[in-house]
C-alpha atoms as a PDB file:
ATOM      1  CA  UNK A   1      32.928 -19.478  -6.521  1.00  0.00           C
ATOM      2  CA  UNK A   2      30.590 -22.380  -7.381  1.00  0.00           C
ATOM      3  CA  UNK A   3      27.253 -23.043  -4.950  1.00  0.00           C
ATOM      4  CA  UNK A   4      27.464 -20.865  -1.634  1.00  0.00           C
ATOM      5  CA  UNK A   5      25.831 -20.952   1.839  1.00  0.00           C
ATOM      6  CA  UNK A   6      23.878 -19.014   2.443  1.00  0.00           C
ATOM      7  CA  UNK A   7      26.059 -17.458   5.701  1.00  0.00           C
ATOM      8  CA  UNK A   8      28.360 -17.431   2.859  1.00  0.00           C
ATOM      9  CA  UNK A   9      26.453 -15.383   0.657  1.00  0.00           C
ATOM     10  CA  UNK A  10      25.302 -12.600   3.461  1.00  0.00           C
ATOM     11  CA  UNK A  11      29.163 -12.166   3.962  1.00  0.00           C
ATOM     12  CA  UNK A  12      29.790 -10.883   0.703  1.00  0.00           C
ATOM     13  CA  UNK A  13      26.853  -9.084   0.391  1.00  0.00           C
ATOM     14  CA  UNK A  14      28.114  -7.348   4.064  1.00  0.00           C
ATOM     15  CA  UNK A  15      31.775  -6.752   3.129  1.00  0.00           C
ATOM     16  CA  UNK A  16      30.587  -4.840  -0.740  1.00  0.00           C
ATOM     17  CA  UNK A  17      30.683  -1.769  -0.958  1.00  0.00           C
ATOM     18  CA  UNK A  18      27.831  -2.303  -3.309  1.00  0.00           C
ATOM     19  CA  UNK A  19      26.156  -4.445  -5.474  1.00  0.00           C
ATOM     20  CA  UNK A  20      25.366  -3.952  -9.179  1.00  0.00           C
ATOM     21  CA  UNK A  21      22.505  -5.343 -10.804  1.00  0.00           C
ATOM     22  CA  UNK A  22      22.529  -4.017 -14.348  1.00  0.00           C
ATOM     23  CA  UNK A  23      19.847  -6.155 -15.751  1.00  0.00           C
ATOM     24  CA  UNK A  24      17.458  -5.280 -18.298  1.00  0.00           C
ATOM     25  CA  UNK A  25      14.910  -8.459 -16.848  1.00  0.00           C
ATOM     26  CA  UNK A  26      14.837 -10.200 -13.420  1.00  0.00           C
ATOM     27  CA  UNK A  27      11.966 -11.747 -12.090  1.00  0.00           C
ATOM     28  CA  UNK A  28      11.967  -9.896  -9.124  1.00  0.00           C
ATOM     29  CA  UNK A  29      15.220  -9.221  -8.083  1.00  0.00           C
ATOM     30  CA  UNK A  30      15.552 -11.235  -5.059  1.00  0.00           C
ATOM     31  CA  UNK A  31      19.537 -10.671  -4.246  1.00  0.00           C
ATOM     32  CA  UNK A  32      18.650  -6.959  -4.171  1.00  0.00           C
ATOM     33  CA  UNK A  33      16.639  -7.291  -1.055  1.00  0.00           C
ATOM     34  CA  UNK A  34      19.162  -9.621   0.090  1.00  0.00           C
ATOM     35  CA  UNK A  35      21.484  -6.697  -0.321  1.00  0.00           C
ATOM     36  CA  UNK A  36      19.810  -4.219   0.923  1.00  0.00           C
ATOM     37  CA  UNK A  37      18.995  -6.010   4.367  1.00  0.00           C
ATOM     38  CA  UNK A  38      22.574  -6.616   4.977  1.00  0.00           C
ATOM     39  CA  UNK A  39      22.787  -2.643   4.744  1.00  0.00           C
ATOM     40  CA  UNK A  40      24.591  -2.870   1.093  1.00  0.00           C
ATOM     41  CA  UNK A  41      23.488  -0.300  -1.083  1.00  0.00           C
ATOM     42  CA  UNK A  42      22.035  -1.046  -5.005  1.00  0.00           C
ATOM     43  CA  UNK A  43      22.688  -0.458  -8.604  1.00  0.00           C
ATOM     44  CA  UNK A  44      20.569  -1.562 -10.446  1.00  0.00           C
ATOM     45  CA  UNK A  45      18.294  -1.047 -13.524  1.00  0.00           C
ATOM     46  CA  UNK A  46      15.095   0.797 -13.973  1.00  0.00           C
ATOM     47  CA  UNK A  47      13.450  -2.151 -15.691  1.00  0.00           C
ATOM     48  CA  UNK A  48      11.116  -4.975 -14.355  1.00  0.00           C
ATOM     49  CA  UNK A  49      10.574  -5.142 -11.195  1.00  0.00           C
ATOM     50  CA  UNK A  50      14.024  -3.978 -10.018  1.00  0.00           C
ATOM     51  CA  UNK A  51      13.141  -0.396  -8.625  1.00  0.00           C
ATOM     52  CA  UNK A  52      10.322  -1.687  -6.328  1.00  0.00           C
ATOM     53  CA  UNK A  53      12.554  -3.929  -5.223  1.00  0.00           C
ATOM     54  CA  UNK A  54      15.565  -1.536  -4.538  1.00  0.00           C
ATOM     55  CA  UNK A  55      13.565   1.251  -3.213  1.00  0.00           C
ATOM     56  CA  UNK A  56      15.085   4.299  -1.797  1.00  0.00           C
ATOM     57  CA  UNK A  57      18.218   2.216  -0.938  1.00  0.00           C
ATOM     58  CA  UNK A  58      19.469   1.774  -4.928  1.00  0.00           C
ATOM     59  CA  UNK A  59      20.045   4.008  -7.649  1.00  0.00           C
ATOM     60  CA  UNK A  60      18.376   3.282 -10.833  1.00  0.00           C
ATOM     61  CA  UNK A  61      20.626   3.453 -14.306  1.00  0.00           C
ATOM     62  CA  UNK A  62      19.866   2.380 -17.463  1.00  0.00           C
ATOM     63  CA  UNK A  63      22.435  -0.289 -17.891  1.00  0.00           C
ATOM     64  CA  UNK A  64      23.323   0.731 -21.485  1.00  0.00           C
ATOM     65  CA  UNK A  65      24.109   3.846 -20.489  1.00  0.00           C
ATOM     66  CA  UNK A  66      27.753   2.996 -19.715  1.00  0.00           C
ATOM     67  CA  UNK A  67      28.997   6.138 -18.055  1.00  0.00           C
ATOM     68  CA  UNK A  68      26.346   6.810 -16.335  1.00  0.00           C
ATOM     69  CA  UNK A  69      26.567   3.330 -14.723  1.00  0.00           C
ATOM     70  CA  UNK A  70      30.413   4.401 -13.848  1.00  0.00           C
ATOM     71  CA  UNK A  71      29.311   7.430 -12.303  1.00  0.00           C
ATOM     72  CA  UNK A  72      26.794   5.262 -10.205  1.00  0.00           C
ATOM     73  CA  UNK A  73      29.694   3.348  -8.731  1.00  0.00           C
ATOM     74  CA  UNK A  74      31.935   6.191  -8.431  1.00  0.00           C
ATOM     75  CA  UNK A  75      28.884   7.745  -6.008  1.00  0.00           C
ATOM     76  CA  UNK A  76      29.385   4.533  -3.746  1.00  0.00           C
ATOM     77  CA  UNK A  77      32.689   5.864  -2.613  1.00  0.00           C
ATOM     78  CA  UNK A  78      30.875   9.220  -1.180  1.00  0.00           C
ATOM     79  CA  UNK A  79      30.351   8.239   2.451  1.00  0.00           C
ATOM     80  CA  UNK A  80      26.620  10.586   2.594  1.00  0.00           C
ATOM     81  CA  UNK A  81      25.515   8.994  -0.442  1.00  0.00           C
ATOM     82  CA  UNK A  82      26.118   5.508   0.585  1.00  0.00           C
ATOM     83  CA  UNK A  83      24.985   5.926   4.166  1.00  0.00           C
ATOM     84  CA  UNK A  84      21.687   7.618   3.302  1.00  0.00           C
ATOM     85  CA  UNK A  85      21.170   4.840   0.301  1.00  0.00           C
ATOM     86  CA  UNK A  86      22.184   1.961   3.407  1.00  0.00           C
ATOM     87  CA  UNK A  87      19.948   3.545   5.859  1.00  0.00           C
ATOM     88  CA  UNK A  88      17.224   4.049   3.391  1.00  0.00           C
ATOM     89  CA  UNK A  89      17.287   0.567   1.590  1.00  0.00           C
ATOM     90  CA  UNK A  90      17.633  -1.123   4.936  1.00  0.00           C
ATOM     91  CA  UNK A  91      14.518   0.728   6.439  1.00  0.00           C
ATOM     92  CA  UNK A  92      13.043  -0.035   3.205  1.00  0.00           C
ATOM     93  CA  UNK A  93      13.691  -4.274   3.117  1.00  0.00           C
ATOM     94  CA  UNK A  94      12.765  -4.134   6.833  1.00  0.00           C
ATOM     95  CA  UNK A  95       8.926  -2.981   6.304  1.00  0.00           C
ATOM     96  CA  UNK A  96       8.308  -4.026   2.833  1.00  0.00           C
ATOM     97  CA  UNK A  97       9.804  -7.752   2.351  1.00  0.00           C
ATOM     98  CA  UNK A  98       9.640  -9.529   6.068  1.00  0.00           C
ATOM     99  CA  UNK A  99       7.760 -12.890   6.753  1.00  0.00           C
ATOM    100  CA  UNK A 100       5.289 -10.421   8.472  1.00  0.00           C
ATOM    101  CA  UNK A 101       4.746  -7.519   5.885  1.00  0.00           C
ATOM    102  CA  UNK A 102       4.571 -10.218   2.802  1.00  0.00           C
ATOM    103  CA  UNK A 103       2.083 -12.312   5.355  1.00  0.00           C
ATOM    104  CA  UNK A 104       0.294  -9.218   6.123  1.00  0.00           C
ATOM    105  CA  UNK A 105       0.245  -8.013   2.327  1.00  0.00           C
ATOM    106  CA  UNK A 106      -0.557 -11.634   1.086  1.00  0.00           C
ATOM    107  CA  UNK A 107      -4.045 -11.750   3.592  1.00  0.00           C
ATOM    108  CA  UNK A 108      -4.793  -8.112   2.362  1.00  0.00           C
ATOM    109  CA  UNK A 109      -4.844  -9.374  -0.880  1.00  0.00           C
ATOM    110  CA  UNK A 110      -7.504 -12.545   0.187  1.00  0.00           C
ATOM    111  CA  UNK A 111      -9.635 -10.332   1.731  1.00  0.00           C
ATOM    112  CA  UNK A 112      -9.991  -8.232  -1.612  1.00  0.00           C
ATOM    113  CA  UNK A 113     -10.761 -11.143  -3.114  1.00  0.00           C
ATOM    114  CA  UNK A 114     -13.050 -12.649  -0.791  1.00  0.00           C
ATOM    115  CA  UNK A 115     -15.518  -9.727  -1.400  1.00  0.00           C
ATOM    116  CA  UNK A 116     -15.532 -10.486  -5.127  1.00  0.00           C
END
């Protein structure tokens, strides 16, 4: 699809029915909370830093584990489990990874270290 917008890029994370991350090492995992705060539920790996990124709104498999990861997406086409994993990721994204809660979280952490 070559380099996307980003408008682009929240469309097709909005119109999935889920995205799968299978990695076994991401930095971070940055398009899972861009995901999740479009209300698109995760798959993604229990490695790295990927579950504290996904939260409640992903379900962790172990990406070697190749059934397993089928029956993952298979569970994306039961309407509880992906509205409880959208609800849940999305409440997640929304208090964990704003401007405010990584501001907030970021001055926390300076006024640990100012006391050292």
């Amino acid at each position: 699809m070559g380099k996307l917008k980003n408008e682009e890029i929240a469309d097709l994370y909005h119109d999935a029915l889920a995205l799968i991350l299978p990695s076994v090492y991401e930095g971070f995992g940055i398009p899972i909370a861009e995901s999740l705060f479009t209300g698109t539920p995760v798959i993604t790996s229990p490695f790295s830093a990927l579950p504290e990124a996904a939260g409640p709104g992903g379900i962790l498999v172990d990406p070697s584990h190749h059934e397993a990861l089928a029956d993952c997406m298979k569970q994306m086409f039961i309407p509880e489990i992906w509205q409880k994993l959208s609800d849940e990721g999305s409440m997640y994204v929304h208090t964990h990874f704003t401007a405010q809660a990584t501001a907030a979280q970021l001055n926390g952490l300076y006024q640990k270290l100012k006391d050292y």
